[in-house]
Protein backbone atom coordinates (compact mmCIF):
# COMPACT_ATOMS: atom_id res chain seq x y z
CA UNK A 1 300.56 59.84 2.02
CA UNK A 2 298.61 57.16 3.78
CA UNK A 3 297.12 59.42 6.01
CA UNK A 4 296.41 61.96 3.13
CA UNK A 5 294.48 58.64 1.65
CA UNK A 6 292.78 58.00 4.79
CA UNK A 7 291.81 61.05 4.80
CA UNK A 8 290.03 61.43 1.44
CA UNK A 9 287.82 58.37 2.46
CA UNK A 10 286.55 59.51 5.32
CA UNK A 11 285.20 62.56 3.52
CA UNK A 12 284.10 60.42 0.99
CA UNK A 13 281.91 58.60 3.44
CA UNK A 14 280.93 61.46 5.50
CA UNK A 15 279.29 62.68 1.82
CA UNK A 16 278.01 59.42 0.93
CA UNK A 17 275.83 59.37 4.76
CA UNK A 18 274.89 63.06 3.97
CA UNK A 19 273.77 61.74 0.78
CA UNK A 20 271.96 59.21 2.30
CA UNK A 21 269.87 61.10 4.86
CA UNK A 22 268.83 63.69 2.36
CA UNK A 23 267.44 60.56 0.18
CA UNK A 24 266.25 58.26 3.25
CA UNK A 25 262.67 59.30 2.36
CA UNK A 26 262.47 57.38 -0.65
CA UNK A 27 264.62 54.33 -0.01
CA UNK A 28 264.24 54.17 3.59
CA UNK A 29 263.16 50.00 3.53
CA UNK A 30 266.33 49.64 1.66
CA UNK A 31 269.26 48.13 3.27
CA UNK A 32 272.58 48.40 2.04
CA UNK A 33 275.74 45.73 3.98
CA UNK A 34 278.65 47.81 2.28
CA UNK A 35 280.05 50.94 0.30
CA UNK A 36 279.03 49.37 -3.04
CA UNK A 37 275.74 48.47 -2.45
CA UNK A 38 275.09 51.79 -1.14
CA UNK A 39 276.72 53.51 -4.10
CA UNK A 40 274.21 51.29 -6.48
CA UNK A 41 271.84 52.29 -4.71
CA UNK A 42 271.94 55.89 -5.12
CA UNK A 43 273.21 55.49 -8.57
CA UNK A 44 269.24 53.97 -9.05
CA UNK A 45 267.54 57.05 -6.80
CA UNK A 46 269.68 59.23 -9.37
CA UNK A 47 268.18 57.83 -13.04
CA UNK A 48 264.34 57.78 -10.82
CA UNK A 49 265.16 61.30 -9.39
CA UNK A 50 266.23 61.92 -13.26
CA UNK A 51 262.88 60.26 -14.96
CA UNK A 52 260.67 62.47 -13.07
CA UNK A 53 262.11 65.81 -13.69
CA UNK A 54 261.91 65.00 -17.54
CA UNK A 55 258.09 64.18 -16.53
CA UNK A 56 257.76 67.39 -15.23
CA UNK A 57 259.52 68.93 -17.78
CA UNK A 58 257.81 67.97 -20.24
CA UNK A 59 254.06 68.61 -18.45
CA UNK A 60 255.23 71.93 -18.19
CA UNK A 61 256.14 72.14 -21.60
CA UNK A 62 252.65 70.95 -22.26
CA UNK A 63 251.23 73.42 -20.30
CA UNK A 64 252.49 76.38 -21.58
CA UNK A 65 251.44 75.62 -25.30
CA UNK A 66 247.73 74.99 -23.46
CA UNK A 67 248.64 78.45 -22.16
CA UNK A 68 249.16 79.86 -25.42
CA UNK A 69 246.17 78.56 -27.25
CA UNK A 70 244.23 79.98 -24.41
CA UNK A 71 246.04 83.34 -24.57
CA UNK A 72 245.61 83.57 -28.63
CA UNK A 73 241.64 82.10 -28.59
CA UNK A 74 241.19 85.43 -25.55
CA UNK A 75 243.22 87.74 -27.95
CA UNK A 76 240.66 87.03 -31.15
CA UNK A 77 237.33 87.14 -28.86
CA UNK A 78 238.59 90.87 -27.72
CA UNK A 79 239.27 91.43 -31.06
CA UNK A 80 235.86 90.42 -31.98
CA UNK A 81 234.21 92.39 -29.10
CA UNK A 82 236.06 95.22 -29.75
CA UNK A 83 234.88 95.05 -33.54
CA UNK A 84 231.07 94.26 -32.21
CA UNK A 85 231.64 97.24 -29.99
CA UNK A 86 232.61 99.54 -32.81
CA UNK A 87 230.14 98.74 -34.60
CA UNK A 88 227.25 99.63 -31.72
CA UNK A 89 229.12 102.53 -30.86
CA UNK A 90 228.29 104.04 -34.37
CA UNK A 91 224.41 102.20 -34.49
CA UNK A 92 223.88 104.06 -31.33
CA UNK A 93 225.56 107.59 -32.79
CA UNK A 94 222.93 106.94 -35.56
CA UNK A 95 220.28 106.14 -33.83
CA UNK A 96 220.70 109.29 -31.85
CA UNK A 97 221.08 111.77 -34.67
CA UNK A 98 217.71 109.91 -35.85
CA UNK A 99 215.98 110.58 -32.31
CA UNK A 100 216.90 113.79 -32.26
CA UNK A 101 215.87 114.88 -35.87
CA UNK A 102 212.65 112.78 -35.13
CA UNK A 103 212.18 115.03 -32.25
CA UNK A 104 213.07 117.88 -33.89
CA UNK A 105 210.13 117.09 -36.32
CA UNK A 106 207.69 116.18 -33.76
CA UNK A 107 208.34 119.00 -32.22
CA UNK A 108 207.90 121.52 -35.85
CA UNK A 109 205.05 119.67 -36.45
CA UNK A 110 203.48 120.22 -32.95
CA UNK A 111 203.77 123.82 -33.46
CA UNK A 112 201.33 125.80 -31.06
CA UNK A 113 199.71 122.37 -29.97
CA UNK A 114 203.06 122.09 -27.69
CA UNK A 115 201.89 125.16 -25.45
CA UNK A 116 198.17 123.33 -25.16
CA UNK A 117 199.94 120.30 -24.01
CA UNK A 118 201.91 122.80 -21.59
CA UNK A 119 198.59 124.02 -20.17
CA UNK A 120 196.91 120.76 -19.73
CA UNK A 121 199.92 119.54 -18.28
CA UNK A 122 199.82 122.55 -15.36
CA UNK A 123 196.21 122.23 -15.46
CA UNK A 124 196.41 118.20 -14.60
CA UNK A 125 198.99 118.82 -12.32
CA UNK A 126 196.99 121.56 -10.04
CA UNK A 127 193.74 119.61 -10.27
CA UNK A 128 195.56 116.48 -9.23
CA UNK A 129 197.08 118.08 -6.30
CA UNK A 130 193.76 119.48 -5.35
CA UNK A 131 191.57 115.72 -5.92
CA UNK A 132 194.50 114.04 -3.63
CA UNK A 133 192.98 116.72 -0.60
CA UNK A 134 189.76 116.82 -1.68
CA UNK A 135 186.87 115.12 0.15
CA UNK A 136 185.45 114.38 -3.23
CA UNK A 137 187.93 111.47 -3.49
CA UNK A 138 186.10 109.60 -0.60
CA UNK A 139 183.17 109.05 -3.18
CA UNK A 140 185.58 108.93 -5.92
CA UNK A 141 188.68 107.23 -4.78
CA UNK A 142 190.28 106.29 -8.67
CA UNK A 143 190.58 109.79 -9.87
CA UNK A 144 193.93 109.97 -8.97
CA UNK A 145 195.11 107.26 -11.39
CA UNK A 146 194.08 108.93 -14.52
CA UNK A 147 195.57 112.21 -13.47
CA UNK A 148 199.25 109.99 -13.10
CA UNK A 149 198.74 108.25 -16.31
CA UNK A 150 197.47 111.41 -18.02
CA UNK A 151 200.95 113.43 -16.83
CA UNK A 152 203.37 110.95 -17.61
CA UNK A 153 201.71 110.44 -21.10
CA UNK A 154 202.19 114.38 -21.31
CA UNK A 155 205.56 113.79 -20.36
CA UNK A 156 206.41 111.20 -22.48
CA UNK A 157 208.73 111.46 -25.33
CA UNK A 158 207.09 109.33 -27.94
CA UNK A 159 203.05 109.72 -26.84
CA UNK A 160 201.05 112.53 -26.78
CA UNK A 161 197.37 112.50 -25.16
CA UNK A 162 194.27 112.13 -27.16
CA UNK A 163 191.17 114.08 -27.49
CA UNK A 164 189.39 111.39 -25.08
CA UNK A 165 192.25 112.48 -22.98
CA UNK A 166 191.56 115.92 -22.80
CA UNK A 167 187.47 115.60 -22.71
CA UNK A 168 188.52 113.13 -19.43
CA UNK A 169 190.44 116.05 -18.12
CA UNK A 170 187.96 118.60 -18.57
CA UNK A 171 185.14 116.19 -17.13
CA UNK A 172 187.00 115.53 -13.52
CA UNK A 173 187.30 119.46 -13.48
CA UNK A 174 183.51 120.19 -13.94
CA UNK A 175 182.90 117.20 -11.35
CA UNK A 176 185.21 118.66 -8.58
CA UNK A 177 183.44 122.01 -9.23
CA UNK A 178 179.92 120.24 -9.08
CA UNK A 179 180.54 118.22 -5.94
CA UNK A 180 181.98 120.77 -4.06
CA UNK A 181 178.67 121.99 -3.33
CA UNK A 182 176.62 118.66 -2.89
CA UNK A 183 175.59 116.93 0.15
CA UNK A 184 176.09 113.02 -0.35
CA UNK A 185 175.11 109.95 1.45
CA UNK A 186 177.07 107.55 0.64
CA UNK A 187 178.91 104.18 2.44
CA UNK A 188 182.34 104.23 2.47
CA UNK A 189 185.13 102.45 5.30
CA UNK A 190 186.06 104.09 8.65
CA UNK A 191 188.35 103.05 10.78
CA UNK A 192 187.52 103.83 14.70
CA UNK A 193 189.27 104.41 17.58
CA UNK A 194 190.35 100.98 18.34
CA UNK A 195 191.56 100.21 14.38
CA UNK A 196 188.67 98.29 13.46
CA UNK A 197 187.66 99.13 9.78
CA UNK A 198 184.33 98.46 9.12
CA UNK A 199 181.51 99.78 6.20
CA UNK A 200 179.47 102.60 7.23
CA UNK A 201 176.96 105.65 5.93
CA UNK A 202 179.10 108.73 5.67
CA UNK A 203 177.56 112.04 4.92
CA UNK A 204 180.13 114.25 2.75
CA UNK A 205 179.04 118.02 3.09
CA UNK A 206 180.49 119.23 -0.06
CA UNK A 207 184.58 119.73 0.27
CA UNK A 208 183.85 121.06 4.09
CA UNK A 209 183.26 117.76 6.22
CA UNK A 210 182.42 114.23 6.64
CA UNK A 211 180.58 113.13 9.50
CA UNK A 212 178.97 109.81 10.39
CA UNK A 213 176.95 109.02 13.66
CA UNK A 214 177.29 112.49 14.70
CA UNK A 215 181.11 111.94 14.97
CA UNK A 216 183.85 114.20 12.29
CA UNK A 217 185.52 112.26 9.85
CA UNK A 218 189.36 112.42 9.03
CA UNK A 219 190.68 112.17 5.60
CA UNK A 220 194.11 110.37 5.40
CA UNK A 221 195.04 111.88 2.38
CA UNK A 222 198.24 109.37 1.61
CA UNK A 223 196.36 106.44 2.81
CA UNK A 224 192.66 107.54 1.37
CA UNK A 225 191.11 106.61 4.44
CA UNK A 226 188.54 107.81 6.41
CA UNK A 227 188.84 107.98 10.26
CA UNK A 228 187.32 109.02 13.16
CA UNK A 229 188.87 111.90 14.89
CA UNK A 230 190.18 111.04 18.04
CA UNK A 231 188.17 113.86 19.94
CA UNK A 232 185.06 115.60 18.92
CA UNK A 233 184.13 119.11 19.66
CA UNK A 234 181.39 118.71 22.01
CA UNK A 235 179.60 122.06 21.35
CA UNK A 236 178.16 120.90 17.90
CA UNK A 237 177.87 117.27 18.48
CA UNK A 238 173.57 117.51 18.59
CA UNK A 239 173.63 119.68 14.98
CA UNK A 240 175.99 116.45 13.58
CA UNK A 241 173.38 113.85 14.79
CA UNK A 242 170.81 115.61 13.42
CA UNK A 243 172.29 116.16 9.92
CA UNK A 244 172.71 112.65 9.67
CA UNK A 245 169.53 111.64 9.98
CA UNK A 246 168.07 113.87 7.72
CA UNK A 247 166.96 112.63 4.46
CA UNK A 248 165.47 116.33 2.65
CA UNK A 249 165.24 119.74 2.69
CA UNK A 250 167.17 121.91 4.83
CA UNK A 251 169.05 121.10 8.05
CA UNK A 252 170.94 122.89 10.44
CA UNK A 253 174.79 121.69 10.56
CA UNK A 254 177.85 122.37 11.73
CA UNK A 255 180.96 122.53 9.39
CA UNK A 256 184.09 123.66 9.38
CA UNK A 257 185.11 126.20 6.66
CA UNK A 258 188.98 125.47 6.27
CA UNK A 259 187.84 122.31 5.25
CA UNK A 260 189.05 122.76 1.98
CA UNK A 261 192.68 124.22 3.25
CA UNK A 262 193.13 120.99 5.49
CA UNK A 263 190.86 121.75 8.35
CA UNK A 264 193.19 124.17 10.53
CA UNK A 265 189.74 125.42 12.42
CA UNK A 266 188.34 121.68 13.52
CA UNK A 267 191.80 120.83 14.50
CA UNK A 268 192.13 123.99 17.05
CA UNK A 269 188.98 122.92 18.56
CA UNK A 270 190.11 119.63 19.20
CA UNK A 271 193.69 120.34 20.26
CA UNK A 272 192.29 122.95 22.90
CA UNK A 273 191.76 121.47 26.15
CA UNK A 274 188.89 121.00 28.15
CA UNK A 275 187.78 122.44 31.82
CA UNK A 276 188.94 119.28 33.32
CA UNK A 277 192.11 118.64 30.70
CA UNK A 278 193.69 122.43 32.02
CA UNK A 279 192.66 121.04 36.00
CA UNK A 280 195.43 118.37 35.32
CA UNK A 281 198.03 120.33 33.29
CA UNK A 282 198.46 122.01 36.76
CA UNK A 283 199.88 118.46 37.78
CA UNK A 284 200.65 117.70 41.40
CA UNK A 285 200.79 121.76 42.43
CA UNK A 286 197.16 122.36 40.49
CA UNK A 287 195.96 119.58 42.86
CA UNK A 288 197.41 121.19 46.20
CA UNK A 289 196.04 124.42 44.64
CA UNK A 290 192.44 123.11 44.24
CA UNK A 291 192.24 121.38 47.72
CA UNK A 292 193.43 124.55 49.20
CA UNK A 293 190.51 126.34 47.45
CA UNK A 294 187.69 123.71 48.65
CA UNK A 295 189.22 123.76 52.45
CA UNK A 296 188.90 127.44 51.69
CA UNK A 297 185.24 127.55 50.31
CA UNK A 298 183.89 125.13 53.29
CA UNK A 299 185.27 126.92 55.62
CA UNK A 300 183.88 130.29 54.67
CA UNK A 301 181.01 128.84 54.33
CA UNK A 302 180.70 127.26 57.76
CA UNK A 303 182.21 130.50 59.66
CA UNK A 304 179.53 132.65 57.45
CA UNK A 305 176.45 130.28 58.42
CA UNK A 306 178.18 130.17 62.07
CA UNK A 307 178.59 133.58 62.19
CA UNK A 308 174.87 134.26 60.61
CA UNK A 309 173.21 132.16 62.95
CA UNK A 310 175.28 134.18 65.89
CA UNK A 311 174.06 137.79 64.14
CA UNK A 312 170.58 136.35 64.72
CA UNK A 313 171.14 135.24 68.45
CA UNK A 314 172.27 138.46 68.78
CA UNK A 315 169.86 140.68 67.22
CA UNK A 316 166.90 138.57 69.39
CA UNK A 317 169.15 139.03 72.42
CA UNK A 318 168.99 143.04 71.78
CA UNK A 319 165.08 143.25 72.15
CA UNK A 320 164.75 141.52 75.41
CA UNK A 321 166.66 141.97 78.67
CA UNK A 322 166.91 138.80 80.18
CA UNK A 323 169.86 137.79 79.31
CA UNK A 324 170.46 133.92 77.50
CA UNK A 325 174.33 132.40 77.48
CA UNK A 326 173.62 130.90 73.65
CA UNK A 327 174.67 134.09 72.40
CA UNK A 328 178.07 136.22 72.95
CA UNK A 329 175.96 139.02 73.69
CA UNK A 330 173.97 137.09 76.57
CA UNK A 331 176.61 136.38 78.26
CA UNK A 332 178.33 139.59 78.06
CA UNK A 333 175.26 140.44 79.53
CA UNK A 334 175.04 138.18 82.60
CA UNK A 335 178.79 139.86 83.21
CA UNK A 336 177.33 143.05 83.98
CA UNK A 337 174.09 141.53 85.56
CA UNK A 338 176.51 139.36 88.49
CA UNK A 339 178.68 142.49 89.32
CA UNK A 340 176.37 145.32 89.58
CA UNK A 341 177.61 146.16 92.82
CA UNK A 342 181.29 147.20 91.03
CA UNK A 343 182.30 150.88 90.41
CA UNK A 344 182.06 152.36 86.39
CA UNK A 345 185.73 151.60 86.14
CA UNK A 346 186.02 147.74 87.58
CA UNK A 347 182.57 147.26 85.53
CA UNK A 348 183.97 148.34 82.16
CA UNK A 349 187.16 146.38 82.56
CA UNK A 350 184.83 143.11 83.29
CA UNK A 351 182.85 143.72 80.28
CA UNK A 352 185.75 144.49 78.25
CA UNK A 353 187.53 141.35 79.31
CA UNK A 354 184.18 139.37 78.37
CA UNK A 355 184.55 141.06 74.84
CA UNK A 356 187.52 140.02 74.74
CA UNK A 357 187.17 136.38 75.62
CA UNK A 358 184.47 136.56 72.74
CA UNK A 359 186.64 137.93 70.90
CA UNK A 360 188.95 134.80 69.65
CA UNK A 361 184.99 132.28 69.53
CA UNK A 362 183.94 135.07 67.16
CA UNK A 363 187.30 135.39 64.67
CA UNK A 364 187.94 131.59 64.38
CA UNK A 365 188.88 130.75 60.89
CA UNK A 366 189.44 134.36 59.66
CA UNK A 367 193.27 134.08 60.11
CA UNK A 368 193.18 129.95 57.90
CA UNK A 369 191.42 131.90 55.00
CA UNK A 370 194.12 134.70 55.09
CA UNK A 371 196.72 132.49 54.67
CA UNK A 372 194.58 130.60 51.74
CA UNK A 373 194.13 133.54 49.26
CA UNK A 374 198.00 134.89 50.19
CA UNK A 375 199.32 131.24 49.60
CA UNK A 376 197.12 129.97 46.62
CA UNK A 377 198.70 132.86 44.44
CA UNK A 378 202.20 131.95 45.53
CA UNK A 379 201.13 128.36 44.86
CA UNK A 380 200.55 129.04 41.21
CA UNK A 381 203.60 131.56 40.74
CA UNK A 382 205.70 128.12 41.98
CA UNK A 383 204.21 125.79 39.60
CA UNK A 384 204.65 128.20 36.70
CA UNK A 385 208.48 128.59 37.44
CA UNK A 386 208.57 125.17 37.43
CA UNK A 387 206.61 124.67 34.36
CA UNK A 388 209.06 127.25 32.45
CA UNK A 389 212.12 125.20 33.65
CA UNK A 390 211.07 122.21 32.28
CA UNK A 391 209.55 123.35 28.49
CA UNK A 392 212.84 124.73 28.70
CA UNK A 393 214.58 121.95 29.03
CA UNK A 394 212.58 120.39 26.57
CA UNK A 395 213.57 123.18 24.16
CA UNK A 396 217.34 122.57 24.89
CA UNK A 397 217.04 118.55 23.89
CA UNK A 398 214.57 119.22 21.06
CA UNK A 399 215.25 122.74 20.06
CA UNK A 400 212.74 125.49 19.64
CA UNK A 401 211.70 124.85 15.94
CA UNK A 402 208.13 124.10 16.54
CA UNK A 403 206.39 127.15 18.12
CA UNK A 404 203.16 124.87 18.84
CA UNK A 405 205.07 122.95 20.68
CA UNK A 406 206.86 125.53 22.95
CA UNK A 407 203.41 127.65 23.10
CA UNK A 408 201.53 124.35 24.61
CA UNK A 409 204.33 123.57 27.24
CA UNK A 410 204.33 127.75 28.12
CA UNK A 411 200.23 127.63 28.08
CA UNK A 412 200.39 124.48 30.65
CA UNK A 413 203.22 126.16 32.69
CA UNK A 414 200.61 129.09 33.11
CA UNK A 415 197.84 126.87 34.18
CA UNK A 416 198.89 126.80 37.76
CA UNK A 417 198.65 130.59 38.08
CA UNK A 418 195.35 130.56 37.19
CA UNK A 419 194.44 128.34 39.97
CA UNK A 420 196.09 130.09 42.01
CA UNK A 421 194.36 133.21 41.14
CA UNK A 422 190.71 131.73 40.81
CA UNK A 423 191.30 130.33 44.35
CA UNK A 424 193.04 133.68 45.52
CA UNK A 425 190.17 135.85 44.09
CA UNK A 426 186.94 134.54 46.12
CA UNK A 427 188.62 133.75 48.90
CA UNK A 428 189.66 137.38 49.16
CA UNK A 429 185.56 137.98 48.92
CA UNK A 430 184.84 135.55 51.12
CA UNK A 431 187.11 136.51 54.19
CA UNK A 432 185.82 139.80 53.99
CA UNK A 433 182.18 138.77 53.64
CA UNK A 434 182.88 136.68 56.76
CA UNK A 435 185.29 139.42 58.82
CA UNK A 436 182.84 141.67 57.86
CA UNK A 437 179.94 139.89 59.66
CA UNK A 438 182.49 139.22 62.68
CA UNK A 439 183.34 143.00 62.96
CA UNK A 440 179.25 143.84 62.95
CA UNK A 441 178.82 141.12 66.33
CA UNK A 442 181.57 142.69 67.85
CA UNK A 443 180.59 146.28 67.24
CA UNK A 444 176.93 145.57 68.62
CA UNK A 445 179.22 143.77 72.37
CA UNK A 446 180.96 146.80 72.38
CA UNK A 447 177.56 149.22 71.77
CA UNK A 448 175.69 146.94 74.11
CA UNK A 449 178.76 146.96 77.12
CA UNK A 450 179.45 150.75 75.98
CA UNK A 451 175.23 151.24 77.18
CA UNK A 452 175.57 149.26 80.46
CA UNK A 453 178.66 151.00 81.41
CA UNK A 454 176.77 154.17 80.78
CA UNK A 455 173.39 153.19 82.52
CA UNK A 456 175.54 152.10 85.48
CA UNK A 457 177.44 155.49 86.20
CA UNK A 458 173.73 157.17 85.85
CA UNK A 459 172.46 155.12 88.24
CA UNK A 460 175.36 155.93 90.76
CA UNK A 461 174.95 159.29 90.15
């Protein structure tokens, strides 16, 4: 039984230390010496441990009548909304069977004024698309503002235009009529070639053209800005610099007439190349093309003047009989005059191998300009290829949706075999203006030894 006892206290104490570590937090300075003042002292953490859950308890119960209120003073404002909305909900169901029966009478009472409106409004709209192209708009740049106001009053509910509107209307149509065939000085901004806007006389021929300084004009139609086209067809540029100076009567000038369709003709001028602009589309082959041709022309022209000034040696040589070694014929000569004393046959050979070693002096350069007009064609064919290959490869990253662009990139693929064919084409003239003029030397040496052979078997004879 003792040990039963024993037992009982030592789980009683084993509690009361688990009791105290769970609790050493709050009365950890506290010291108890025995079992009793350790048992008063958790008797005290007990009624403290006690006070503040009925603290809590009754903040919470605190809080949830704040809750509550809150919940019921939310429940009346929805009810409230929900009445206000209600009660908009059927203003605005009135309000649109009003709108609509007001529109129903606006529109009996409009009767056959409705299709006028329709007509002005198609008529507004086409002139305003036209003014927003027009060169007119460079002396009249605020058109466009009545034309937007005029529309949207049009097509506008609750307005309808005025009589002032319409007479408006029907003046800017007269006026763009009117100034489509005027010629107007007037000053207006351009903005040059290096962005610099500054105020200067414009001439506006009618709907056509605006030119200043003898330069075309460019109308940014978005911007309303005038600008000056970033290359000028040369071939008119004296009639332009005359038409601006002019103050009266009539004056020649240059325009171009799809002006008033956006100026298609102007721009194909300027977007076609010049001379000099198609030289360097031909790129690095164009330029091996070219300096063929000029090695070409010189030297044609120095065996021609070589072999011309050789035809002349030769011709004097022919009308005397002493012979002179400046010419091939002279010395073919002096041959036949240092082996008179050979038979027909050993004579002829000698001459013939005199002929012969004239032969190559004669033909020099013949065989470099064949090779020029065979190569220059074969030149161009090359760059052309390779011009193709690359606009198509172009076409594969881009795609082929602009023709222009494919057409240009084809048109400076091409410009190599021209080259090569306006090299090709003279310098086929050329050799045989020059072989030519070799073949007549040698046929009067072969004449000439042909004679001497004969006069020498005569004179054996």
């Amino acid at each position: 039984m003792m040990i039963g006892r024993q037992l009982k206290c030592v789980k009683y104490i084993v509690c009361l230390l688990c009791t105290f570590c769970i609790f050493s937090n709050s009365y950890a300075q506290q010291s108890a010496t025995n079992l009793n003042e350790l048992l008063r002292l958790i008797k005290q953490e007990s009624r403290s441990e006690l006070s503040l859950h009925r603290q809590r308890e009754a903040n919470f119960i605190a809080q949830k009548k704040q809750q509550k209120k809150l919940l019921a003073d939310v429940t009346a404002q929805k009810k409230q909304l929900e009445q206000r909305s209600k009660q908009l909900s059927e203003n605005f169901d009135k309000n649109t069977a009003l709108i609509n029966a007001k529109q129903q009478q606006l529109q009996k009472e409009l009767g056959s004024i409705k299709e006028l409106f329709g007509h002005l409004t198609a008529a507004a709209g086409d002139l305003r698309g036209q003014i927003n192209q027009s060169l007119v708009s460079v002396q009249y740049p605020d058109r466009a503002v009545f034309f937007d106001q005029l529309i949207a009053t049009m097509n506008s509910q609750t307005q309808i235009p005025d009589v002032d509107d319409i007479n408006d209307l029907w003046f800017e149509l007269q006026r763009e009529i009117i100034e489509t065939g005027r010629v107007v000085k007037l000053s207006a901004n351009v903005t040059n070639l290096d962005g610099v806007t500054s105020v200067r006389d414009v001439v506006r021929i009618g709907v056509f053209n605006v030119i200043s300084d003898g330069q075309f004009l460019q109308f940014d139609m978005d911007n309303q800005r005038l600008s000056v086209l970033p290359k000028q067809p040369a071939a008119v540029a004296g009639l332009l610099s005359s038409a601006a100076v002019a103050s009266d009567g009539y004056t020649m000038v240059a325009i171009d007439p799809t002006g008033p369709s956006g100026g298609s003709y102007l721009n194909a001028l300027i977007a076609t190349p010049s001379l000099l602009e198609r030289w360097h589309q031909g790129g690095i082959v164009g330029y091996c093309i070219s300096t063929l041709g000029v090695i070409g022309f010189l030297l044609a022209l120095w065996r021609w003047l070589g072999l011309f000034t050789t035809d002349r040696k030769v011709q004097h040589q022919t009308s005397i009989r002493e012979p002179q070694k400046n010419n091939p014929l002279g010395r073919i000569l002096a041959i036949a005059d240092e082996h008179t004393h050979l038979d027909n046959e050993s004579l002829e050979l000698k001459m013939e191998e005199g002929i012969l070693r004239e032969k190559p002096r004669i033909e020099k350069g013949l065989n470099w300009l064949k090779i020029i007009y065979m190569v220059a064609p074969l030149l161009g064919l090359l760059g052309t290829v390779t011009g193709m290959i690359h606009t198509f490869q172009v076409i594969t990253i881009f795609g082929a949706g602009d023709p222009q662009t494919m057409a240009g990139g084809i048109s400076s693929a091409l410009v190599t075999t021209v080259l090569g064919l306006i090299v090709a084409i003279p310098m086929v003239l050329l050799h045989t203006l020059v072989s030519s003029q070799a073949r007549k030397i040698l046929s009067v040496l072969e004449q000439q030894a042909t004679g001497i052979v004969a006069e020498n078997r005569e004179s054996q004879v």
